[in-house]
PDB file of N, CA and C in Angstrom:
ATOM      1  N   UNK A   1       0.839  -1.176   0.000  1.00  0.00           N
ATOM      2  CA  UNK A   1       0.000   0.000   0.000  1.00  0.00           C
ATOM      3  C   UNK A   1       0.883   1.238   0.000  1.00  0.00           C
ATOM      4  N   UNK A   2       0.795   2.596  -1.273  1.00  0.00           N
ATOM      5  CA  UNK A   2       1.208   3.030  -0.977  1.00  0.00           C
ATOM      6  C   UNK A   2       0.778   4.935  -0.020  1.00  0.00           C
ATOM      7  N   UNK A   3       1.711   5.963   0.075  1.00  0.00           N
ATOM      8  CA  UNK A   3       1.021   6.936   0.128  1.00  0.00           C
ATOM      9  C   UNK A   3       1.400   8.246  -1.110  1.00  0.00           C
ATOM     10  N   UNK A   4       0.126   8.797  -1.249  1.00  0.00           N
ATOM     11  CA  UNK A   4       0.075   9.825  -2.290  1.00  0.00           C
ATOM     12  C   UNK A   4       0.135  11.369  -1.628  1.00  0.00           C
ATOM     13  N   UNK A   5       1.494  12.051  -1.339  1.00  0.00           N
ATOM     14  CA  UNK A   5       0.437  13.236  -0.630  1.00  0.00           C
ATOM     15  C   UNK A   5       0.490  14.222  -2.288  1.00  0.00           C
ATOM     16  N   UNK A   6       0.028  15.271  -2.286  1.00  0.00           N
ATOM     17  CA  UNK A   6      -0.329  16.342  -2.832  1.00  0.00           C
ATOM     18  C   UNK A   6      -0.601  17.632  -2.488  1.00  0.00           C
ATOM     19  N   UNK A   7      -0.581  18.789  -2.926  1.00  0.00           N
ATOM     20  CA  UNK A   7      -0.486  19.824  -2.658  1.00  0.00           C
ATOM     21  C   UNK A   7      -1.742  20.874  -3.825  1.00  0.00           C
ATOM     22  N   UNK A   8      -1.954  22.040  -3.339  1.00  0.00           N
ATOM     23  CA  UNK A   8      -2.432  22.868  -4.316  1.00  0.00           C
ATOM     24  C   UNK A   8      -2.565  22.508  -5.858  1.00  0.00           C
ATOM     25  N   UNK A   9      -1.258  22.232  -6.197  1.00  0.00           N
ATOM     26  CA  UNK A   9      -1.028  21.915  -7.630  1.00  0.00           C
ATOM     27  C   UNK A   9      -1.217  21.667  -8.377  1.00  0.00           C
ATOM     28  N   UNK A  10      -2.067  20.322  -7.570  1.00  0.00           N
ATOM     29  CA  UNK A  10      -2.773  19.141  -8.219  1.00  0.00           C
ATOM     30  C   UNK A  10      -4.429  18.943  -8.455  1.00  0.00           C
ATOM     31  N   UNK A  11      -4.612  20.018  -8.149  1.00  0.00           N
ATOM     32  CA  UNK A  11      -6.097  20.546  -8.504  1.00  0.00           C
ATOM     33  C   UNK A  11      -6.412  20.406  -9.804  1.00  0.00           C
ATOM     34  N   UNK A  12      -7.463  19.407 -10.565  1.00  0.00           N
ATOM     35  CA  UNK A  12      -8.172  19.385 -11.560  1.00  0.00           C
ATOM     36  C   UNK A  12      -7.814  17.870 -12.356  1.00  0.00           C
ATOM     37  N   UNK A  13      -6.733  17.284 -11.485  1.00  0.00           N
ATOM     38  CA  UNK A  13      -5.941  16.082 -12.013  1.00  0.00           C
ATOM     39  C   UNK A  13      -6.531  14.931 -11.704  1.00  0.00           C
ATOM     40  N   UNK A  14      -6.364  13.871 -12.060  1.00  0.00           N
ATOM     41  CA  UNK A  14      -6.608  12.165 -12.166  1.00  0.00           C
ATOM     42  C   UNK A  14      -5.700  11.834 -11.881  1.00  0.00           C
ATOM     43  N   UNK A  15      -5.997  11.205 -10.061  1.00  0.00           N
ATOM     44  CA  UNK A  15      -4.893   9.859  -9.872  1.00  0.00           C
ATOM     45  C   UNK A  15      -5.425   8.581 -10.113  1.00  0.00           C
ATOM     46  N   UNK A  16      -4.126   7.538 -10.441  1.00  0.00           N
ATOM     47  CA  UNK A  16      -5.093   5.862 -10.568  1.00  0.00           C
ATOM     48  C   UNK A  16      -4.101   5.277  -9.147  1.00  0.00           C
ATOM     49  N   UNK A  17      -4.987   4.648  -8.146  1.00  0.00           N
ATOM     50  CA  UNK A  17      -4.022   4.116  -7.337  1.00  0.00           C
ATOM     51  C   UNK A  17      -4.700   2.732  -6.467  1.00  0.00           C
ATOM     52  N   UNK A  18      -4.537   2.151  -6.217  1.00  0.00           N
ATOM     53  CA  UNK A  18      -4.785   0.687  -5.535  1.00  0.00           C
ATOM     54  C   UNK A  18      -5.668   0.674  -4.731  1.00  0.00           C
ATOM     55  N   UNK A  19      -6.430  -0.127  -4.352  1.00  0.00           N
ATOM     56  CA  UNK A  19      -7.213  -0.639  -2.719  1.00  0.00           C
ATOM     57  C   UNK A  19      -5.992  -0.305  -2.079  1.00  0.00           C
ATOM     58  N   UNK A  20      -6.578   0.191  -0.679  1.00  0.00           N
ATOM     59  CA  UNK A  20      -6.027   0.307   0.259  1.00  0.00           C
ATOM     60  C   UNK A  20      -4.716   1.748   0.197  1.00  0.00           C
ATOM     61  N   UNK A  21      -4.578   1.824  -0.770  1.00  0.00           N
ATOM     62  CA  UNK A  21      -3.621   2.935  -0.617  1.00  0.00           C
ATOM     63  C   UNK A  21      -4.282   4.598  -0.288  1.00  0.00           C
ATOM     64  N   UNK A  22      -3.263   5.274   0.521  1.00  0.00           N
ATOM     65  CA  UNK A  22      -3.543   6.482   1.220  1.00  0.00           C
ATOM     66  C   UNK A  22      -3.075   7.915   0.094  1.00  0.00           C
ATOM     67  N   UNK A  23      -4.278   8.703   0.346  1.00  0.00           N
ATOM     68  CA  UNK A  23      -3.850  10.052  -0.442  1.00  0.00           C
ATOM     69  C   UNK A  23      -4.406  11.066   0.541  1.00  0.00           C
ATOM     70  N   UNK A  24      -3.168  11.767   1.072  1.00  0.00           N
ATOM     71  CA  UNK A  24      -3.117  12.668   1.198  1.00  0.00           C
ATOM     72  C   UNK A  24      -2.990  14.357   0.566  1.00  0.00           C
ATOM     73  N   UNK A  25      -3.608  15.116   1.317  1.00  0.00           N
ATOM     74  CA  UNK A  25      -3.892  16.575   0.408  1.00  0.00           C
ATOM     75  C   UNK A  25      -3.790  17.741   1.530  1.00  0.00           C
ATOM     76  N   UNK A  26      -2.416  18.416   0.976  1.00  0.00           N
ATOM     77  CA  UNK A  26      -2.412  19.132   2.054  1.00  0.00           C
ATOM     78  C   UNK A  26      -2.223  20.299   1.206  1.00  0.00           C
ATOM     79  N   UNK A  27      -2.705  21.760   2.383  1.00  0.00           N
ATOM     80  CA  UNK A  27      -3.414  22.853   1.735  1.00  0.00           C
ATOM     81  C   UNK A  27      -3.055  23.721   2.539  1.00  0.00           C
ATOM     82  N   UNK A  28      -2.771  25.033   2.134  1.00  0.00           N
ATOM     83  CA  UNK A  28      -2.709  26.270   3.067  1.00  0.00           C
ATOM     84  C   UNK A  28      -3.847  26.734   3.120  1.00  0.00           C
ATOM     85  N   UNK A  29      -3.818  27.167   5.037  1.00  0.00           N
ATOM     86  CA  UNK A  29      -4.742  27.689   5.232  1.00  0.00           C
ATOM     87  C   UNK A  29      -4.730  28.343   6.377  1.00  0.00           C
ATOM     88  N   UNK A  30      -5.530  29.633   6.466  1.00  0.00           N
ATOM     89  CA  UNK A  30      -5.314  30.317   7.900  1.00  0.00           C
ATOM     90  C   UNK A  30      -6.437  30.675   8.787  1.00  0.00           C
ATOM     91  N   UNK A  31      -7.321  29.999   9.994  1.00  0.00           N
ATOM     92  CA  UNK A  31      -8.543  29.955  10.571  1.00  0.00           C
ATOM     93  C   UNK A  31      -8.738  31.524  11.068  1.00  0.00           C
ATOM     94  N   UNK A  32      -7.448  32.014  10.961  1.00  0.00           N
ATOM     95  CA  UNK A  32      -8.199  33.178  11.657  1.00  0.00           C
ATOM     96  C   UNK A  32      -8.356  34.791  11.233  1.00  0.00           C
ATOM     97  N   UNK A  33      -8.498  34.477   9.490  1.00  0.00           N
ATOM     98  CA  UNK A  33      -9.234  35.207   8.940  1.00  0.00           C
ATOM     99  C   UNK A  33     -10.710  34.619   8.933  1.00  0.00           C
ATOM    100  N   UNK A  34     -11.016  33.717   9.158  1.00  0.00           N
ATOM    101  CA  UNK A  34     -12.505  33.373   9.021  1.00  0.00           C
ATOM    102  C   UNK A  34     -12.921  32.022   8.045  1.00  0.00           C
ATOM    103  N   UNK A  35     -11.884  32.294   6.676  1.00  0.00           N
ATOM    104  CA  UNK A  35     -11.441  31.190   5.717  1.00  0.00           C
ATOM    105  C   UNK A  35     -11.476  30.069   6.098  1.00  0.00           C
ATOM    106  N   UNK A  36     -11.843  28.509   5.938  1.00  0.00           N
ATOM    107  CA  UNK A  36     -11.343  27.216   6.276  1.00  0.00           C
ATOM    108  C   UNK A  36     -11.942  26.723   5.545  1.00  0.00           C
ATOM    109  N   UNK A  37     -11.099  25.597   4.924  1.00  0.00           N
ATOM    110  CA  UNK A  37     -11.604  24.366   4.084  1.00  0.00           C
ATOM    111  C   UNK A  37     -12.475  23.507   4.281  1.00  0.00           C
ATOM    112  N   UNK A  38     -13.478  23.218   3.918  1.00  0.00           N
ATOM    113  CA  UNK A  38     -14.137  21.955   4.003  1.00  0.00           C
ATOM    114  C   UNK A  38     -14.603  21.269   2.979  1.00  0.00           C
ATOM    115  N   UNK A  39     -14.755  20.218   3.375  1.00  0.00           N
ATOM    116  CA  UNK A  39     -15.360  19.180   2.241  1.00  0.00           C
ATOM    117  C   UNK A  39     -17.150  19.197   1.503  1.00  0.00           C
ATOM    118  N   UNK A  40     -16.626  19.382   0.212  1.00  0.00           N
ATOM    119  CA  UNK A  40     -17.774  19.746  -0.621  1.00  0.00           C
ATOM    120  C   UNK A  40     -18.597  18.376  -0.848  1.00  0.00           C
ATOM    121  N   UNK A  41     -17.646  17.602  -1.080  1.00  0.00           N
ATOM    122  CA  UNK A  41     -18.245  15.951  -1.699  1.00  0.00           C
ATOM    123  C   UNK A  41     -16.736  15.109  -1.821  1.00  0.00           C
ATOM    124  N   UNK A  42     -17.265  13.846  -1.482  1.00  0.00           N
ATOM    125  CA  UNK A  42     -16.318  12.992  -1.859  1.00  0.00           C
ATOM    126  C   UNK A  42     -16.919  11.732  -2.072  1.00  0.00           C
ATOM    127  N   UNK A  43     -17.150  10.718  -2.518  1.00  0.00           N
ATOM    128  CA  UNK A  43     -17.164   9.329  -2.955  1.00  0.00           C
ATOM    129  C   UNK A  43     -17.547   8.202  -1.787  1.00  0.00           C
ATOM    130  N   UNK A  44     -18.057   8.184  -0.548  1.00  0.00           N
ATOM    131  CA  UNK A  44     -17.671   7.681   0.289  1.00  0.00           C
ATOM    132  C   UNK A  44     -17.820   5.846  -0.008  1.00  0.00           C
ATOM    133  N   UNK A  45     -18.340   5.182  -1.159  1.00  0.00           N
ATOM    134  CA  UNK A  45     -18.556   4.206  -1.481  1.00  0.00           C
ATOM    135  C   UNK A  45     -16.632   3.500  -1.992  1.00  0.00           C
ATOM    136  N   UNK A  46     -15.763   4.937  -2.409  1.00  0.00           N
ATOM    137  CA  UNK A  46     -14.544   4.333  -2.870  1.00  0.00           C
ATOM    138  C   UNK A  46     -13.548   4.961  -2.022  1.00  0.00           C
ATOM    139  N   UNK A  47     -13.918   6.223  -1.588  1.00  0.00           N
ATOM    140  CA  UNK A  47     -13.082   6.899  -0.416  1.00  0.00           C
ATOM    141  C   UNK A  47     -13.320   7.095   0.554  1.00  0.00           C
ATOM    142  N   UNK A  48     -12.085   6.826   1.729  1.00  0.00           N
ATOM    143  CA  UNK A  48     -12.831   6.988   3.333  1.00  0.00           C
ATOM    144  C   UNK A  48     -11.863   8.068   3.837  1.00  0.00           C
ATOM    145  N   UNK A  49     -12.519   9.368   4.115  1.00  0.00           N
ATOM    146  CA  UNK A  49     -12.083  10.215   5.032  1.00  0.00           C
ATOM    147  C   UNK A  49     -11.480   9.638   6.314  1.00  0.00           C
ATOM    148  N   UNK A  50      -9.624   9.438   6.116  1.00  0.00           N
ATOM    149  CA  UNK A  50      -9.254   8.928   7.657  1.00  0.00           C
ATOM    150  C   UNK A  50      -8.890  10.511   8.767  1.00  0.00           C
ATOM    151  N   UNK A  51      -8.297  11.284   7.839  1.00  0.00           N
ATOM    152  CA  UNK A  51      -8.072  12.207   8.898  1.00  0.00           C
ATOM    153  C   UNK A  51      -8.419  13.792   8.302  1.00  0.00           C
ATOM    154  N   UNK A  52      -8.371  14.307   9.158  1.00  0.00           N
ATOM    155  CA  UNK A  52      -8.861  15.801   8.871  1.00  0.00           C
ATOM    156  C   UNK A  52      -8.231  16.841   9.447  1.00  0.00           C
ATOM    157  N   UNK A  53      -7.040  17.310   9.585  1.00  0.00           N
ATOM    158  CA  UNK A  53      -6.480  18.327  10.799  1.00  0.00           C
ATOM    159  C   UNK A  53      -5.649  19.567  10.027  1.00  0.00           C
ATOM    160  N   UNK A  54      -5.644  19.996  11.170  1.00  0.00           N
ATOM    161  CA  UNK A  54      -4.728  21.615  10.634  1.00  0.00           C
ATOM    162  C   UNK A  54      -3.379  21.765  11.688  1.00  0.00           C
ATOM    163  N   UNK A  55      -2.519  22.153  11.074  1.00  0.00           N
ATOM    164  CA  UNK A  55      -1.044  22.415  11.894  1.00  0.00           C
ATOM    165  C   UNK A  55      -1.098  23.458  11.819  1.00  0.00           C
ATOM    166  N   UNK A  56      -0.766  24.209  12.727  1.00  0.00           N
ATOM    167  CA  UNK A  56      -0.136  26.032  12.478  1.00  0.00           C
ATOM    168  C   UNK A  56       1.050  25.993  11.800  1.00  0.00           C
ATOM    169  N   UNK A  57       1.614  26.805  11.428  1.00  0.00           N
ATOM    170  CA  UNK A  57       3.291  26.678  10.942  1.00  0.00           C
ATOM    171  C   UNK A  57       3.832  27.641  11.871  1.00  0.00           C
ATOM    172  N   UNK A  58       3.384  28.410  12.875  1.00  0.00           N
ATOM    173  CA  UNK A  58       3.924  28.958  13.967  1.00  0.00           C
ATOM    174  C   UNK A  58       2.905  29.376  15.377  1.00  0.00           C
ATOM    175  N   UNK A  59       3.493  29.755  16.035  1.00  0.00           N
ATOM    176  CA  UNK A  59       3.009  29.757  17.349  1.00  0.00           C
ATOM    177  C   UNK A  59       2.986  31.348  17.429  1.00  0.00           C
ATOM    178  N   UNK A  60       2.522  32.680  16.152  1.00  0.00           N
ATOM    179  CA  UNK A  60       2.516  33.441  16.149  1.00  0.00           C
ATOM    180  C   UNK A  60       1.193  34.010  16.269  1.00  0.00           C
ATOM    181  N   UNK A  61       0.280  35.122  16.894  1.00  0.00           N
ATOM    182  CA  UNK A  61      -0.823  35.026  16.674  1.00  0.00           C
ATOM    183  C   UNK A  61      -1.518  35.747  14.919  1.00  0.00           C
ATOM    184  N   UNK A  62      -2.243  34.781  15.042  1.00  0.00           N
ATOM    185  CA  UNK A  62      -2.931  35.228  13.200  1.00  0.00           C
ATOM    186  C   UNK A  62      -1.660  34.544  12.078  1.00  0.00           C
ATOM    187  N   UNK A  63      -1.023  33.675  12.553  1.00  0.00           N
ATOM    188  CA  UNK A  63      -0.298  33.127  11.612  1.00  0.00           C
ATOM    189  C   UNK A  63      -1.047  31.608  10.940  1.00  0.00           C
ATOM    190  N   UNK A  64      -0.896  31.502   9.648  1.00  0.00           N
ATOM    191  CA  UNK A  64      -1.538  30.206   8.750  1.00  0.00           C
ATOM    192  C   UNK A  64      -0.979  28.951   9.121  1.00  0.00           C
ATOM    193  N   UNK A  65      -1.421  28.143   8.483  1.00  0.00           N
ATOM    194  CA  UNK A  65      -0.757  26.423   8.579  1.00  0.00           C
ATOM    195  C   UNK A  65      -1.328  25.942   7.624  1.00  0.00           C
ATOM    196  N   UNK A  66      -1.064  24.927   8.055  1.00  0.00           N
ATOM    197  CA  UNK A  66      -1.311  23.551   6.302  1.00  0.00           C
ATOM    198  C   UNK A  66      -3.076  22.855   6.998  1.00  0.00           C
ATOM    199  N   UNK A  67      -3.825  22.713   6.142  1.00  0.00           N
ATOM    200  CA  UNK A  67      -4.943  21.912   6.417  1.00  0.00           C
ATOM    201  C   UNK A  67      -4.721  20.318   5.867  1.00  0.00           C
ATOM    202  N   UNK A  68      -4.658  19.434   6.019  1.00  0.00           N
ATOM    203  CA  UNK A  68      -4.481  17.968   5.482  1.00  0.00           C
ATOM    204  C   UNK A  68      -5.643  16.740   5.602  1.00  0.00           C
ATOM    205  N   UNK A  69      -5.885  16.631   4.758  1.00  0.00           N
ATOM    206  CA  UNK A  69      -6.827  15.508   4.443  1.00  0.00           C
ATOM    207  C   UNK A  69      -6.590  14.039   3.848  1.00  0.00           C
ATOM    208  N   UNK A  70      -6.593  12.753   4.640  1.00  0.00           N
ATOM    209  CA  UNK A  70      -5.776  12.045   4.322  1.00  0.00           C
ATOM    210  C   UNK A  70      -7.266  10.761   4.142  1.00  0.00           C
ATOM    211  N   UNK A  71      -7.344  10.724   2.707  1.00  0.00           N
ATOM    212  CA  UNK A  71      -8.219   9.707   2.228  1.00  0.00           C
ATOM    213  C   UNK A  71      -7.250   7.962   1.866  1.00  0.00           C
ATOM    214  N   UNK A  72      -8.640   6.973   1.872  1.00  0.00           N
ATOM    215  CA  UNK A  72      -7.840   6.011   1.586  1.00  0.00           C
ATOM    216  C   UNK A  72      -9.056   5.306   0.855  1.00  0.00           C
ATOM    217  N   UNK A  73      -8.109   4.839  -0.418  1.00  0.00           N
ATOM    218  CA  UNK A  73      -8.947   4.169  -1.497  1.00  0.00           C
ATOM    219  C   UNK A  73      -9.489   2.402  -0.818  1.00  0.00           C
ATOM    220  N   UNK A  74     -10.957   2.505  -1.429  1.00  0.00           N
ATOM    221  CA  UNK A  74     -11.323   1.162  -0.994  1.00  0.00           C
ATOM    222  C   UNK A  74     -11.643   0.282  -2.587  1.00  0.00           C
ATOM    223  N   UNK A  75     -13.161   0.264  -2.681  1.00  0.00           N
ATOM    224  CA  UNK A  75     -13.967  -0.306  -3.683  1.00  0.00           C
ATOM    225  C   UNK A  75     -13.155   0.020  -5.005  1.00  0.00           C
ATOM    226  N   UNK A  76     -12.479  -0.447  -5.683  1.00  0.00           N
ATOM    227  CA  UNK A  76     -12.559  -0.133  -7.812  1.00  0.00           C
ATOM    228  C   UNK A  76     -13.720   0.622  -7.913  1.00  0.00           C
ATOM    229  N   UNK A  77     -13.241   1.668  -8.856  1.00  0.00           N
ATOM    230  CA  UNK A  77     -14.102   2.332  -9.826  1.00  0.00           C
ATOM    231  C   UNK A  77     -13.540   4.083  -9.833  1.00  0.00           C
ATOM    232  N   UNK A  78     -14.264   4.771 -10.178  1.00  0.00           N
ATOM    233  CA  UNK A  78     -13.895   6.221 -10.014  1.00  0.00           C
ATOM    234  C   UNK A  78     -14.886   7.122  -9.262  1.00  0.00           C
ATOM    235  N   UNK A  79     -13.691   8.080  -8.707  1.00  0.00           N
ATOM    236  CA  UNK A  79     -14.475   8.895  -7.621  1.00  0.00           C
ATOM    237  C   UNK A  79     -13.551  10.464  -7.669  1.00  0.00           C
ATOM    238  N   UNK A  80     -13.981  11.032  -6.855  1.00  0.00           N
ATOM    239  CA  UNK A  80     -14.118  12.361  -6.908  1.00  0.00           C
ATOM    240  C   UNK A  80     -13.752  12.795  -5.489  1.00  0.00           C
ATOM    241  N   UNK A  81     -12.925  13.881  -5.517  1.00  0.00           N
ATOM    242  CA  UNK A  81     -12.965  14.459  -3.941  1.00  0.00           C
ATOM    243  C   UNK A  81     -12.771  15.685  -4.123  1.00  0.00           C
ATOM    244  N   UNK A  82     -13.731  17.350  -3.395  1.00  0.00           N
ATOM    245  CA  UNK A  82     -13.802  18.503  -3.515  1.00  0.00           C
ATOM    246  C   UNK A  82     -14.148  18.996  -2.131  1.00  0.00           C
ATOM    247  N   UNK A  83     -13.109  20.090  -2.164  1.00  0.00           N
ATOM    248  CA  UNK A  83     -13.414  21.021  -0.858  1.00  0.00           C
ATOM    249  C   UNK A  83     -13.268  22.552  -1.246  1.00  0.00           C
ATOM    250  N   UNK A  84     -13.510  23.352  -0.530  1.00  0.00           N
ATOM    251  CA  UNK A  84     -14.013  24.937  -0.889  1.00  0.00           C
ATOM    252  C   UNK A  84     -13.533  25.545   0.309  1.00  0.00           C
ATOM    253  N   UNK A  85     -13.252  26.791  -0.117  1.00  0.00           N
ATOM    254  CA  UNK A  85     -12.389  27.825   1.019  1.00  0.00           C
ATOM    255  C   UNK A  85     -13.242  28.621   1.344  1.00  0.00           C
ATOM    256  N   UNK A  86     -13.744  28.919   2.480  1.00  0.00           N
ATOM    257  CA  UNK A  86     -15.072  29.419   2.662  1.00  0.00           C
ATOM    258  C   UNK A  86     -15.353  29.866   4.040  1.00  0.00           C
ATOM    259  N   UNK A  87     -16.131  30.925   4.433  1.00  0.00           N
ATOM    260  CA  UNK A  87     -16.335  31.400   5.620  1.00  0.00           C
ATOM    261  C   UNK A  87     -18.047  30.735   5.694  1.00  0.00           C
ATOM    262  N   UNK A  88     -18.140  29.541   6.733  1.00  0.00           N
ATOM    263  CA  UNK A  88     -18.803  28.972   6.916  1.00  0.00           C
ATOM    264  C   UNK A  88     -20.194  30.051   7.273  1.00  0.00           C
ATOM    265  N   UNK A  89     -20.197  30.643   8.068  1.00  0.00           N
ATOM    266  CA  UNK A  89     -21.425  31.517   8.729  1.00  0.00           C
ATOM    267  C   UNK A  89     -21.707  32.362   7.248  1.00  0.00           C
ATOM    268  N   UNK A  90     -20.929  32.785   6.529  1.00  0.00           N
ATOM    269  CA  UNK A  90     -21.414  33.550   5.336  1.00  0.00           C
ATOM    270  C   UNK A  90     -22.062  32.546   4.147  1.00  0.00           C
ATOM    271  N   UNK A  91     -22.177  31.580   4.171  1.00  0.00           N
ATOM    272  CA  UNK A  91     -22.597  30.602   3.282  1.00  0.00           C
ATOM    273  C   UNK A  91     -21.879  31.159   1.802  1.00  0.00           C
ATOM    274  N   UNK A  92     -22.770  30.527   0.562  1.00  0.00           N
ATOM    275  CA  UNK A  92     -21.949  30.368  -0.438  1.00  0.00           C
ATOM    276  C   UNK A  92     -21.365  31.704  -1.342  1.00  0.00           C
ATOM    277  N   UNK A  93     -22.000  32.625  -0.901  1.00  0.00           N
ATOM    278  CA  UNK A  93     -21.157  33.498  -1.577  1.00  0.00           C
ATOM    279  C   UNK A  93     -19.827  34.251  -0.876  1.00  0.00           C
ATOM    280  N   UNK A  94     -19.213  33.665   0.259  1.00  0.00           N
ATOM    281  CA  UNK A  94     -17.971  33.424   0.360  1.00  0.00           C
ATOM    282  C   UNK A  94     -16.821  32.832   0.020  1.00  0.00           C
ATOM    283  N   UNK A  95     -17.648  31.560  -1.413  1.00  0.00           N
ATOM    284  CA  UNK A  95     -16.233  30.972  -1.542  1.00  0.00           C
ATOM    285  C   UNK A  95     -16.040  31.770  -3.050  1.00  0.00           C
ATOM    286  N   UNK A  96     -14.450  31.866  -2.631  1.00  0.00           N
ATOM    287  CA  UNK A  96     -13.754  32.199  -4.040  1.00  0.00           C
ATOM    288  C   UNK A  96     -13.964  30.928  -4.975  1.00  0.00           C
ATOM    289  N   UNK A  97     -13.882  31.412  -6.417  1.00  0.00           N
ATOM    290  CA  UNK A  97     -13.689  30.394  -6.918  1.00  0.00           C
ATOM    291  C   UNK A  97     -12.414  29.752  -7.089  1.00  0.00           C
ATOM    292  N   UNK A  98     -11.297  30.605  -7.435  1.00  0.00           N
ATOM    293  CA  UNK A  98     -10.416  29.975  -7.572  1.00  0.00           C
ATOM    294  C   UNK A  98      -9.653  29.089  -6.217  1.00  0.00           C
ATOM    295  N   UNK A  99     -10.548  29.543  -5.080  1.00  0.00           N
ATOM    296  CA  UNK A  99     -10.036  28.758  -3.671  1.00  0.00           C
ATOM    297  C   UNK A  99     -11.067  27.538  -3.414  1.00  0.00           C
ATOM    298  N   UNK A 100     -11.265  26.907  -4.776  1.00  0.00           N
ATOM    299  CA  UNK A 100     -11.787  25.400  -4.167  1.00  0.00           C
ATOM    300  C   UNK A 100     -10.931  24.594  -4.998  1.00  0.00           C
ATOM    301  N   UNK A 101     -10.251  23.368  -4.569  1.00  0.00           N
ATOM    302  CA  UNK A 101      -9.788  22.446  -5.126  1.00  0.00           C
ATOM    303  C   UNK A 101     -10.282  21.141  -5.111  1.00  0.00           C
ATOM    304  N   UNK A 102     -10.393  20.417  -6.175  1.00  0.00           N
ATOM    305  CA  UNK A 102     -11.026  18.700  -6.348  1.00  0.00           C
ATOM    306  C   UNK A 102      -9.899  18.624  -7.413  1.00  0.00           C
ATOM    307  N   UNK A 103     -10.199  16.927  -7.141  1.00  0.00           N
ATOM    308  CA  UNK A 103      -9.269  15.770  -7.973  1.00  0.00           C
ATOM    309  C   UNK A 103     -10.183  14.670  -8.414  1.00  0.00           C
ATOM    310  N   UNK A 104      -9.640  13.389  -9.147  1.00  0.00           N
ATOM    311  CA  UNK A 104     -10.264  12.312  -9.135  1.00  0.00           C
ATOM    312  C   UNK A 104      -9.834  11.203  -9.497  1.00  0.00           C
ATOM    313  N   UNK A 105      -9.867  10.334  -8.742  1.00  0.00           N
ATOM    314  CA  UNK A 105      -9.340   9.310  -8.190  1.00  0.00           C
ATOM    315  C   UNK A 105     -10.308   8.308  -8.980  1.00  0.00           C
ATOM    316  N   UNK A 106      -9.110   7.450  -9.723  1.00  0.00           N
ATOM    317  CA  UNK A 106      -9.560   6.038 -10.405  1.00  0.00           C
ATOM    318  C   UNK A 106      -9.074   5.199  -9.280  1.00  0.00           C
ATOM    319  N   UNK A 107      -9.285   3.976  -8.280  1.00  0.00           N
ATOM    320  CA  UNK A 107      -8.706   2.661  -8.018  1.00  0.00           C
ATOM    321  C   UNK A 107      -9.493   1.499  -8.743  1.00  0.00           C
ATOM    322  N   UNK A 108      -7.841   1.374  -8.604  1.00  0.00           N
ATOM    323  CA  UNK A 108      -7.757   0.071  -9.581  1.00  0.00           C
ATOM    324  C   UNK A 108      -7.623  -1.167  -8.891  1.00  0.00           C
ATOM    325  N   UNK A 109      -7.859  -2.320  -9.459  1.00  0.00           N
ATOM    326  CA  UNK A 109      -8.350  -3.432  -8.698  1.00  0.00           C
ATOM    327  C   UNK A 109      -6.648  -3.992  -8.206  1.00  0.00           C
ATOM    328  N   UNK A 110      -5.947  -4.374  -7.138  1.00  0.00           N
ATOM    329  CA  UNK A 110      -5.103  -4.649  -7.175  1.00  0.00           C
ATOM    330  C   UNK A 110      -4.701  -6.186  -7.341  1.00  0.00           C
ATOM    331  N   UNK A 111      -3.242  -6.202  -7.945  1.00  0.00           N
ATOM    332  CA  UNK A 111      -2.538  -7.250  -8.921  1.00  0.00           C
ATOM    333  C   UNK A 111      -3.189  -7.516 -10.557  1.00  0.00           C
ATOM    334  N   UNK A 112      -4.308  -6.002 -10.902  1.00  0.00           N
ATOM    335  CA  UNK A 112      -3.786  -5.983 -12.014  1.00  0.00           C
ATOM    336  C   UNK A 112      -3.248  -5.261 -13.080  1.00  0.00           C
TER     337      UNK A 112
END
């Protein structure tokens, strides 16, 4: 099994990767403008949300960190995973567009 992480970058792309293998997605982000990522949709029949957390990158006040989302492929077939940068209490016309990122994930049946 392996792991996939990813970054910003990889927004709009197709991975193909095994049962059981882990993809991670990690993201800048800073809670205390109001901004935070969450999950728009994901697949839960081929992907399982294992973790969900945020690191600061300092112990400064009002300073950002990385948000990380660490999925793991189950069932074959294709799926989808999207989250949006967004000030939750303002609903949808807070998210930027260009601050949502999705991918999509083919697994493939493994040993073949």
């Amino acid at each position: 099994m392996a792991t996939h992480e990813f970054d910003s970058s990889f927004a709009g792309r197709t991975l193909t990767v095994e049962p059981g293998d882990d993809i991670v997605i990690v993201l800048d982000e800073n809670p205390t403008t109001g901004y935070q990522w969450s999950v728009v949709s994901f697949d839960s029949r081929r992907l399982t949300l294992v973790r969900d957390d945020f690191a600061p990158m300092s112990c400064a006040t009002g300073a950002g960190g990385k948000k990380s989302y660490q999925l793991r492929a189950g069932r074959p077939g294709r799926a989808g995973f999207s989250v949006k940068l967004w000030r939750a209490w303002s609903g949808e016309s807070s998210v930027i567009d260009r601050r949502t990122f999705s991918f999509r994930v083919t697994v493939g049946r493994r040993g073949n």
